[in-house]
Protein backbone atom coordinates (compact mmCIF):
# COMPACT_ATOMS: atom_id res chain seq x y z
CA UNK A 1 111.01 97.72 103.37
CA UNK A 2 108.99 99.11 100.07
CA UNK A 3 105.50 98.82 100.50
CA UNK A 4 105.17 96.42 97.86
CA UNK A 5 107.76 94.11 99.51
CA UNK A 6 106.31 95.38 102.98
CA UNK A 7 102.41 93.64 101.84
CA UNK A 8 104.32 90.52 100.51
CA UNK A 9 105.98 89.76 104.03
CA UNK A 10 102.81 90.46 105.59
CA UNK A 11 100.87 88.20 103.17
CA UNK A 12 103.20 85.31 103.64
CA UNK A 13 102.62 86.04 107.73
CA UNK A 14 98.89 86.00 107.37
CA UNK A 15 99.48 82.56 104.94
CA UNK A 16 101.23 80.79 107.92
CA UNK A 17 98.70 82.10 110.72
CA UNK A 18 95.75 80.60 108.38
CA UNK A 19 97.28 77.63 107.75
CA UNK A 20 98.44 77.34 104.19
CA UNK A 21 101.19 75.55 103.40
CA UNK A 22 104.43 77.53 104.06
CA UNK A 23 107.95 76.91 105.43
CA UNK A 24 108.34 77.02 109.21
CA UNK A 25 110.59 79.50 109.17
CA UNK A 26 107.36 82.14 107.45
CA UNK A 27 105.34 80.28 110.35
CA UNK A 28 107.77 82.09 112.77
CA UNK A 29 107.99 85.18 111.18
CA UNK A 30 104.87 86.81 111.73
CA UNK A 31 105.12 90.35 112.51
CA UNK A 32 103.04 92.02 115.33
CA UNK A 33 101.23 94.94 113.45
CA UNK A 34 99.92 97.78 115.00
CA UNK A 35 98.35 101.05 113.83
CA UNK A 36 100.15 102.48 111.16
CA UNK A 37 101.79 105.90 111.97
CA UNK A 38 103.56 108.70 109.40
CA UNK A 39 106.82 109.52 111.18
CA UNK A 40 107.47 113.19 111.12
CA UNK A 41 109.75 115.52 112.41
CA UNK A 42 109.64 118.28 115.24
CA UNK A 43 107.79 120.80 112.90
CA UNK A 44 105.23 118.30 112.11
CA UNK A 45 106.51 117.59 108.77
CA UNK A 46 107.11 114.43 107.26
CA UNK A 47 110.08 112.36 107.76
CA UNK A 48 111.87 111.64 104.69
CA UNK A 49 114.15 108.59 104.45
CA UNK A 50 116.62 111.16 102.66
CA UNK A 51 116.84 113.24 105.58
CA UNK A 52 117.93 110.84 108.29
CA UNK A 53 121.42 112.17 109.33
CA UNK A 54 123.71 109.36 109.73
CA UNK A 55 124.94 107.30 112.76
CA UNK A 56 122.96 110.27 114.94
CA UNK A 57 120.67 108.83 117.64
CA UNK A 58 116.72 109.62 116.81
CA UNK A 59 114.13 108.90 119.25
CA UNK A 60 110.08 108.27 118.28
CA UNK A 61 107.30 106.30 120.31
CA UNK A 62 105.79 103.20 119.07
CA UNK A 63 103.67 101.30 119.34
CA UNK A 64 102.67 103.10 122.67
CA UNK A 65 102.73 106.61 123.66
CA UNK A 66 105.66 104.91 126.69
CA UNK A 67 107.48 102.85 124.40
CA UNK A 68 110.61 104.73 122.80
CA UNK A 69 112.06 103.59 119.55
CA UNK A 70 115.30 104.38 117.42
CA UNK A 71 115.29 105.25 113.81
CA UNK A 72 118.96 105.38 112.99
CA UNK A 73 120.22 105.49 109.30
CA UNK A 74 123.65 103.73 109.22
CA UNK A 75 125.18 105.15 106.72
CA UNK A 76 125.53 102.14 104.74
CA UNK A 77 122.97 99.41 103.44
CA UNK A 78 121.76 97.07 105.90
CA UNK A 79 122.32 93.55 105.51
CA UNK A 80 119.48 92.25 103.15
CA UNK A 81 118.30 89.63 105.75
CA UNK A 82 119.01 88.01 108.64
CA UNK A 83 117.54 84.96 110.28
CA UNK A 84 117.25 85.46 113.97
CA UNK A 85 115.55 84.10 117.02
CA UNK A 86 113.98 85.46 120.66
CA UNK A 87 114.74 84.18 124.31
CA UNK A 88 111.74 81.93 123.66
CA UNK A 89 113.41 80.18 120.07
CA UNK A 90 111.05 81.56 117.88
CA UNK A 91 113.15 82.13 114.72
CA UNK A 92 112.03 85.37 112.40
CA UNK A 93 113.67 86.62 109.47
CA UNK A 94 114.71 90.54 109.40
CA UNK A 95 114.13 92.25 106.20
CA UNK A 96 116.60 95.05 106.07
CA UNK A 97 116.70 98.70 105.79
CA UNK A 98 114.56 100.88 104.05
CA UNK A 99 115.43 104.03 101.81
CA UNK A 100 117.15 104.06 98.50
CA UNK A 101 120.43 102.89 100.56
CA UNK A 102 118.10 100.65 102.77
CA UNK A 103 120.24 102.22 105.53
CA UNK A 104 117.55 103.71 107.22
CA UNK A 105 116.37 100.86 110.51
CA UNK A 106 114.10 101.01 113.46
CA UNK A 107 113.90 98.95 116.68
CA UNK A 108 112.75 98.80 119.93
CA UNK A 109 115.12 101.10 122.77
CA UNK A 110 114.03 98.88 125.40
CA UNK A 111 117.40 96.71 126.22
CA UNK A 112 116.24 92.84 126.06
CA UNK A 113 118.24 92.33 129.11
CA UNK A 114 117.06 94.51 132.25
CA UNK A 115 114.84 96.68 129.80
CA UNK A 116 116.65 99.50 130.09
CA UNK A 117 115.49 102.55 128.33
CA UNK A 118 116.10 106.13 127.50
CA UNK A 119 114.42 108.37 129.93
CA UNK A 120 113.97 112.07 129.60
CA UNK A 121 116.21 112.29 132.47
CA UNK A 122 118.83 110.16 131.10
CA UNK A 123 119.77 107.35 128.69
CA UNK A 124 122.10 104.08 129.21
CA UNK A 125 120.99 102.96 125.82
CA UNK A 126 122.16 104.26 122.19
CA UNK A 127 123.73 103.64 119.06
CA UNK A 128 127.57 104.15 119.03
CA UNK A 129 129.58 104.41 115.98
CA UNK A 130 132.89 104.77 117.84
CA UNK A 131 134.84 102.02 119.65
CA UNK A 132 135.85 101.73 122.87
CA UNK A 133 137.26 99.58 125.56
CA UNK A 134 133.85 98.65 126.11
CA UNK A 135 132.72 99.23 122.76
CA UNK A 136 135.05 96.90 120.73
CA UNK A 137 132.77 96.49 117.97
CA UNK A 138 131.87 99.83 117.00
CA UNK A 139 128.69 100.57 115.01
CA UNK A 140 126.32 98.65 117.31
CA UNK A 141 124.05 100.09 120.07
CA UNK A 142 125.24 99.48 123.39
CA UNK A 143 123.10 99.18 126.39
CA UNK A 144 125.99 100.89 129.65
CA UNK A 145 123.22 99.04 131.93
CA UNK A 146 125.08 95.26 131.52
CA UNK A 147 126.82 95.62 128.58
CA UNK A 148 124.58 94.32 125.80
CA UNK A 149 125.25 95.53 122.37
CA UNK A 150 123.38 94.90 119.42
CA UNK A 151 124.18 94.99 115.76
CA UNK A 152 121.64 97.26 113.98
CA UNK A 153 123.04 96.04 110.69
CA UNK A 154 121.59 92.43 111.18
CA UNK A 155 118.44 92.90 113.04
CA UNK A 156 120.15 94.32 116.31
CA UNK A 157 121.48 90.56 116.95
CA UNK A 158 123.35 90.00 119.82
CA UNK A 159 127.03 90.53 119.99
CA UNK A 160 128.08 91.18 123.16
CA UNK A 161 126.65 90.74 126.38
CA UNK A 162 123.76 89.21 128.57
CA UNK A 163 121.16 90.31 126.03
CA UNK A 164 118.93 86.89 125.39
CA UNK A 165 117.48 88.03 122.23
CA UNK A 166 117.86 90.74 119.81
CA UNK A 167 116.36 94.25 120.18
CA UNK A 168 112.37 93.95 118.25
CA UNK A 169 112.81 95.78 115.10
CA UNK A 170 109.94 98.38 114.19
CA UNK A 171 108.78 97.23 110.89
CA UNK A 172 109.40 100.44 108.64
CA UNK A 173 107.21 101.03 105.53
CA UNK A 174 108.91 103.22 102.84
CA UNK A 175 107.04 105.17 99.99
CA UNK A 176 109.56 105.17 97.31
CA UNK A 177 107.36 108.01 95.44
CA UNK A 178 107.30 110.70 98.91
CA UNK A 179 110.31 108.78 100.30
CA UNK A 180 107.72 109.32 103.53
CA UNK A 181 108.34 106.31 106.40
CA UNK A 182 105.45 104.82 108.30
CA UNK A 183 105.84 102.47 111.51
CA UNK A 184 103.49 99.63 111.45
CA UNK A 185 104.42 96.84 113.98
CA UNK A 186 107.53 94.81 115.43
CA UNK A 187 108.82 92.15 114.46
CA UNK A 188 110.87 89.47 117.02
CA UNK A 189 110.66 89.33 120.80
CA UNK A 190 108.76 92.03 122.10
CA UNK A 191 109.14 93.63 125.77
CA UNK A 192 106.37 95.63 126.25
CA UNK A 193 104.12 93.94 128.77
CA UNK A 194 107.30 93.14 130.71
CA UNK A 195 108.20 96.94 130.39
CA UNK A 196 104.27 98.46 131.75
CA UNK A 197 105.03 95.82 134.57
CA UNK A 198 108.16 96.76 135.55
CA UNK A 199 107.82 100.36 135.21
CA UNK A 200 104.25 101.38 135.43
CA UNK A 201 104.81 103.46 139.07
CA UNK A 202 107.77 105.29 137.05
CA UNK A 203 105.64 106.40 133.87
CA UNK A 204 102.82 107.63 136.48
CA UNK A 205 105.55 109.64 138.35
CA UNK A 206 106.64 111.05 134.94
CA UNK A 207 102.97 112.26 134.48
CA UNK A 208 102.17 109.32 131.73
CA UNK A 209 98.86 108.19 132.92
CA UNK A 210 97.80 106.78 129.65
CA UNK A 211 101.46 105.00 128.84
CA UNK A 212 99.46 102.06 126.82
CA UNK A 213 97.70 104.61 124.93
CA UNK A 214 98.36 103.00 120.83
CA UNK A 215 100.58 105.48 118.93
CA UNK A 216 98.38 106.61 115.35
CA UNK A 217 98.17 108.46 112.76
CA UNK A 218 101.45 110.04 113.52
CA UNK A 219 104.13 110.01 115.36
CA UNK A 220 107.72 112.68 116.04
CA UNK A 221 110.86 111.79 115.73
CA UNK A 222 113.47 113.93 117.70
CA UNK A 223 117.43 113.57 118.08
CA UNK A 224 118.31 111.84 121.07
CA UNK A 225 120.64 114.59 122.59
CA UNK A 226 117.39 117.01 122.63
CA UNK A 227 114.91 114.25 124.14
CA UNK A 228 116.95 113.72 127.45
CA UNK A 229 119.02 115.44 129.60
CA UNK A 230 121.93 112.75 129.78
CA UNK A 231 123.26 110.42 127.23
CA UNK A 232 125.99 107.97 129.57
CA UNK A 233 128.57 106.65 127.66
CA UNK A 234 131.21 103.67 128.49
């Protein structure tokens, strides 16, 4: 979202956390916010909205150093909202993309189902624009683990699958003057505790001995293909 549409949402969050008299649905929708990181690219430059190639899989870490991310520009604007809700039935409202298409979306790559997530070794999870017998929606990212696919369009809602909640988008704020993108917090059902839990001997294997460590200040954004060694596709 804009910044100045990205402080409004926030400011209607902090209004139902303090009490003041909102809707329930605003008293839902209060996004997790983190430190706030420029996303930049392998040079250390930053990230323009602009440049995003479309329907291409990119990978960054937030809000931990462990806890991958896609940024995937669809090529098309995102729908302008959608009302969701997480395994728990906490309903949240998604804002859309960002950009001058608002094409440009971020969530969570850890699969709401069995938490799978791309590895450098290999990845189950990713966005696929292509159908298949598997894949009969197209345009949705598609976790090979279960099945669960996700419509990045709407706030990676559920639409096929085991999944019990949508995919936690990464709350995107867009300067419309650098076209620059920062990640500063999630917003729906977040996995991460789950995730250190389940995968903590993993992450020390893989030489991560910090993998809570809080992404800021920065944070690179790299095509999937180059991050790990195996993309599976069904």
């Amino acid at each position: 979202m804009e910044r100045r549409d990205f402080l409004k949402f926030c400011t209607a969050g902090a209004a139902a956390a303090g009490g003041l008299a909102a809707p329930a649905l605003a008293q839902d929708a209060r996004p997790h916010l983190y430190d706030r990181a420029l996303l930049v690219d392998g040079k250390g430059d930053p990230l323009r909205a602009s440049a995003v190639p479309a329907n291409r899989n990119l990978i960054f870490h937030y809000p931990y150093a462990s806890t991958p991310c896609f940024l995937l520009n669809l090529g098309r604007p995102a729908k302008a909202s959608a009302q969701l809700k997480t395994a728990d039935n906490q309903v949240y409202e998604w804002h859309g993309g960002v950009g001058q298409a608002h094409s440009v979306v971020a969530y969570s790559a850890i699969c709401a189902h069995k938490l799978t997530y791309p590895t450098r070794e290999i990845s189950f999870i990713s966005f696929r624009s292509e159908t298949s017998p598997r894949n009969r929606h197209g345009n949705v990212i598609h976790c090979c683990s279960e099945h669960s696919q996700y419509d990045p369009a709407e706030g990676a809602k559920v639409v096929a699958g085991p999944a019990p909640q949508p995919l936690a988008a990464i709350l995107l704020e867009h300067d419309a003057r650098t076209d620059q993108m920062y990640a500063v917090g999630t917003l729906g059902g977040e996995m991460f505790n789950e995730f250190f839990t389940k995968y903590q001997f993993r992450l020390a294997l893989e030489g991560d001995n910090a993998p809570r460590r809080p992404v800021a200040g920065r944070t690179a954004v790299v095509e999937l293909e180059n991050y790990c060694r195996q993309q599976v596709k069904c």
